[in-house]
Protein backbone atom coordinates (compact mmCIF):
# COMPACT_ATOMS: atom_id res chain seq x y z
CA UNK A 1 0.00 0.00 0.00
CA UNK A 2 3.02 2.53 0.63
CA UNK A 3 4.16 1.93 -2.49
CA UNK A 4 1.24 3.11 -4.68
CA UNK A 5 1.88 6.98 -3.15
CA UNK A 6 5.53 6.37 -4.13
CA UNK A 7 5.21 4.85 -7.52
CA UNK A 8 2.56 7.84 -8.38
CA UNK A 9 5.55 10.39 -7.49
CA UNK A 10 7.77 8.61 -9.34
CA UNK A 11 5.65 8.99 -12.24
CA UNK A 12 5.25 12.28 -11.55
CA UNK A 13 8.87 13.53 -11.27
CA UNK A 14 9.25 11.46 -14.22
CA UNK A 15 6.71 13.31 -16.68
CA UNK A 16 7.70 16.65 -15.26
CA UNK A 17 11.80 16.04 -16.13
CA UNK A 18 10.17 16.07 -19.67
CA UNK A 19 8.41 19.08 -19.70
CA UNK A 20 10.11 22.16 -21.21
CA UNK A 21 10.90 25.44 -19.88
CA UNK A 22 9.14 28.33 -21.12
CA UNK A 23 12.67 29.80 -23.13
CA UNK A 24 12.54 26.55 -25.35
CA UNK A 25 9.05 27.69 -26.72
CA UNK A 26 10.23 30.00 -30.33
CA UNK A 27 7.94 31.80 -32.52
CA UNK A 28 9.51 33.10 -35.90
CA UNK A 29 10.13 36.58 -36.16
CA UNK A 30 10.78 36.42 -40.12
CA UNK A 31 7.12 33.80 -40.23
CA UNK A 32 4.67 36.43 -38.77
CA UNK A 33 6.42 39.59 -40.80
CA UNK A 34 6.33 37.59 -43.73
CA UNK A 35 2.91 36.80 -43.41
CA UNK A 36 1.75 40.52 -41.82
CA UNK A 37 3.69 42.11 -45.17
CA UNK A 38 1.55 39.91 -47.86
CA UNK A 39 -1.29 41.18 -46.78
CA UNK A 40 -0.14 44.51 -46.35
CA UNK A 41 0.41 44.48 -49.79
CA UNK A 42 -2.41 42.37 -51.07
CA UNK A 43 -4.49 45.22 -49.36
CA UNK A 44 -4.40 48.00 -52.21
CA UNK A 45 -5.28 45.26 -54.45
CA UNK A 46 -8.34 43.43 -52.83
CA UNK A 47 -9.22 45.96 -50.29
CA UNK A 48 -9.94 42.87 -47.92
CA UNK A 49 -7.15 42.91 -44.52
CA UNK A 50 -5.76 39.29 -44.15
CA UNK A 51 -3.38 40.87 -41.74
CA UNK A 52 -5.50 39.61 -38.81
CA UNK A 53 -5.46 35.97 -40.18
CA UNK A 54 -1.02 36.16 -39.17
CA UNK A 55 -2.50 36.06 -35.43
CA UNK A 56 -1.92 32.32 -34.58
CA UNK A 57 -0.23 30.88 -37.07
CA UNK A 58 3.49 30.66 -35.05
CA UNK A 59 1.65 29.33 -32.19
CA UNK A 60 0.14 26.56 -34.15
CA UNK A 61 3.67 25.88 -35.68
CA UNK A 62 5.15 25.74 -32.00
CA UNK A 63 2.30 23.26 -31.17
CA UNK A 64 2.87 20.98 -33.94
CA UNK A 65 6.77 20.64 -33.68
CA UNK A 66 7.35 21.24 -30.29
CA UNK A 67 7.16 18.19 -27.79
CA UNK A 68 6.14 18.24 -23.99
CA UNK A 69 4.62 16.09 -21.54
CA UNK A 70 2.15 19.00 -20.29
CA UNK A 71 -0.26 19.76 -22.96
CA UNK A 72 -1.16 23.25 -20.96
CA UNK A 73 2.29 23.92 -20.63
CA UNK A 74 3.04 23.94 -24.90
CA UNK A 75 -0.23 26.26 -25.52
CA UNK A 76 0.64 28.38 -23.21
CA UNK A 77 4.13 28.76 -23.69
CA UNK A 78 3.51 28.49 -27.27
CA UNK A 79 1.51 31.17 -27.01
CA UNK A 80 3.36 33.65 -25.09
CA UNK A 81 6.27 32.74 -27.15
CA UNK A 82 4.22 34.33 -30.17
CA UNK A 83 2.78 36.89 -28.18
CA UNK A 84 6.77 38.28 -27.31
CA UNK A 85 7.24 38.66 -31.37
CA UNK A 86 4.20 40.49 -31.57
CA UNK A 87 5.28 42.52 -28.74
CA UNK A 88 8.26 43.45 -30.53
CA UNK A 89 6.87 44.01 -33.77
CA UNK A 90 4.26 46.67 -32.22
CA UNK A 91 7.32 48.32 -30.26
CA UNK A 92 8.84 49.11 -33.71
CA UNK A 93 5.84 50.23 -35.38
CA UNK A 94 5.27 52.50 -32.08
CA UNK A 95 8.58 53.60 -32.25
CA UNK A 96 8.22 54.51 -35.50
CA UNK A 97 5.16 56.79 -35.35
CA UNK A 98 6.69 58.39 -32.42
CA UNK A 99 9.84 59.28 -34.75
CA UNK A 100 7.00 60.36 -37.83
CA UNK A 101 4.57 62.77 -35.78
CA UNK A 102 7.66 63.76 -33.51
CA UNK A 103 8.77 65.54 -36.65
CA UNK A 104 5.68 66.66 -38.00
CA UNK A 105 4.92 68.26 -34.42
CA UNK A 106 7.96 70.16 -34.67
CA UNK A 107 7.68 71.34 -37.85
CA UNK A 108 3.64 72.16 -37.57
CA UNK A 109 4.45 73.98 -34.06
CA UNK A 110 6.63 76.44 -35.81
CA UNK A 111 3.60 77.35 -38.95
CA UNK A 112 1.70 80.57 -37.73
CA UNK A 113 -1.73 79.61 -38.84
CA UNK A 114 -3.74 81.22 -36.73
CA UNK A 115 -5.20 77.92 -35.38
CA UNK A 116 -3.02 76.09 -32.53
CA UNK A 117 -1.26 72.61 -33.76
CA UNK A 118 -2.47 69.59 -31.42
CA UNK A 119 0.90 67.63 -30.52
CA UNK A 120 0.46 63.78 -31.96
CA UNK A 121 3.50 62.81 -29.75
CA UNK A 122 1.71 63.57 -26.06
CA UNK A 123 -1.67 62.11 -27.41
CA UNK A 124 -0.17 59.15 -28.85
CA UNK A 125 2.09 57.94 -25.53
CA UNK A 126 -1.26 58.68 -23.57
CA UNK A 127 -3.47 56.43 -25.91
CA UNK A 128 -0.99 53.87 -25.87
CA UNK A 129 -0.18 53.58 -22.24
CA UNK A 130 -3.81 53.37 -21.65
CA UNK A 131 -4.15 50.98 -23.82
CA UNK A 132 -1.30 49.24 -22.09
CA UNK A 133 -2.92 49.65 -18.71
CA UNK A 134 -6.69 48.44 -19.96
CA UNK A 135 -4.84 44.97 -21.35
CA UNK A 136 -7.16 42.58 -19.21
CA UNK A 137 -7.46 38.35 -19.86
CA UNK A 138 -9.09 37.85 -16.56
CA UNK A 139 -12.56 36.91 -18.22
CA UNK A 140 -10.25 34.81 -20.54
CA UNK A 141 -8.92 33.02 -17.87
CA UNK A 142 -11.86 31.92 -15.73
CA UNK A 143 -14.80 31.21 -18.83
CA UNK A 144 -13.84 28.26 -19.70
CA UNK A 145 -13.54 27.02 -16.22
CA UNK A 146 -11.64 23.87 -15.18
CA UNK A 147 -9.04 22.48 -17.73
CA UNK A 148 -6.53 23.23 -20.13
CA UNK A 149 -7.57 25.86 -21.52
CA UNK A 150 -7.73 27.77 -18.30
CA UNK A 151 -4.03 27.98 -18.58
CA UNK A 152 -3.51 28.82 -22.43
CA UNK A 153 -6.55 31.04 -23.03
CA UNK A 154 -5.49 34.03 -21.15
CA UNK A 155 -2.03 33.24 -23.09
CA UNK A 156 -4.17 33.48 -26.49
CA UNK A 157 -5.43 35.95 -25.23
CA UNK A 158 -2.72 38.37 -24.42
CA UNK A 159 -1.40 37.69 -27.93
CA UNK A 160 -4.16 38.37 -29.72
CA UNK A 161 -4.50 41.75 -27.95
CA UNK A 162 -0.77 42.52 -28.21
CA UNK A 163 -1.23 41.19 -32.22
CA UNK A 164 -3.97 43.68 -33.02
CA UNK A 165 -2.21 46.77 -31.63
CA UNK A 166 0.37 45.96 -33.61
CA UNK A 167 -1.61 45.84 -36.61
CA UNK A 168 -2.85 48.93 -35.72
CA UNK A 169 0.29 50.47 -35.33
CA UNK A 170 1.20 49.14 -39.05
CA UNK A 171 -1.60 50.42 -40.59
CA UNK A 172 -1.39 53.62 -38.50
CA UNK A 173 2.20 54.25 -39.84
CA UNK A 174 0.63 53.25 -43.65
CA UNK A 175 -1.43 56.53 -43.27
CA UNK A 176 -4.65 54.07 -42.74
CA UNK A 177 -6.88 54.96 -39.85
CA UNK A 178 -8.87 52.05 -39.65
């Protein structure tokens, strides 16, 4: 009888030496930017965005090729591992509209029209740390209730949120305000 509680650890150190750590989860970089840019420039053409359909496609990958022992462990971390390239990918495009309307706001300040210039640079920071501060996954998290995907659907959702500000951002710095 003592050894049933011992062979069950056993088992259980066992499956968790073959789990993964979260750093062994990748997403491609070049996969979702090659994917984002077709449709970026498929868009002039067929006026229909496909940029959206990019969301998901390097977590998929990372499920398919990626082994672990912990199913909720590899969509999460496969996931989040997605959601970091998006991350960095909206950084740049942020980045770059600060440089843009940075320079426009200096060069409209100076123009005596008679009509005060709005600053883009203040406006934009403020929008985006809002948007930054309003990031929630909570209702993510507890809907589906007990199981697995109580541990990767907050992580889906944090990357899809993180994915569509970055689209934003893209089209944003395309001169398209939708």
């Amino acid at each position: 009888m003592r050894l049933l509680p011992l062979l069950f650890l056993g088992l259980l150190f066992a499956s968790h030496v073959e789990a993964r750590e979260a750093r062994d989860y990748k997403a491609s970089v070049e996969s979702i930017l090659k994917c984002v840019e077709a449709a970026e420039k498929a868009l002039p053409e067929t006026r229909i965005d496909t940029a959206r359909q990019c969301i998901g496609i390097e977590t998929q990958n990372c499920d398919r090729t990626t082994e672990d022992a912990y199913q909720s462990n590899k969509r999460m971390y496969c996931a989040s591992a997605e959601a970091e390239v998006w991350y960095e990918l909206m950084r740049n495009a942020f980045s770059a509209l600060v440089v843009r309307y940075a320079t426009r706001d200096a060069e409209e300040s100076k123009k005596q029209t008679g009509v005060e210039y709005e600053l883009v640079v203040p406006a934009l920071r403020q929008a985006h740390e809002a948007w930054e501060q309003g990031k929630d996954c909570e209702f993510a998290r507890i809907q589906p209730g007990l199981g697995t995907d109580r541990y990767d659907a907050p992580a889906r959702c944090g990357r899809d949120q993180v994915a569509e500000r970055a689209l934003l951002y893209r089209r944003w710095l395309r001169g398209q305000s939708y």
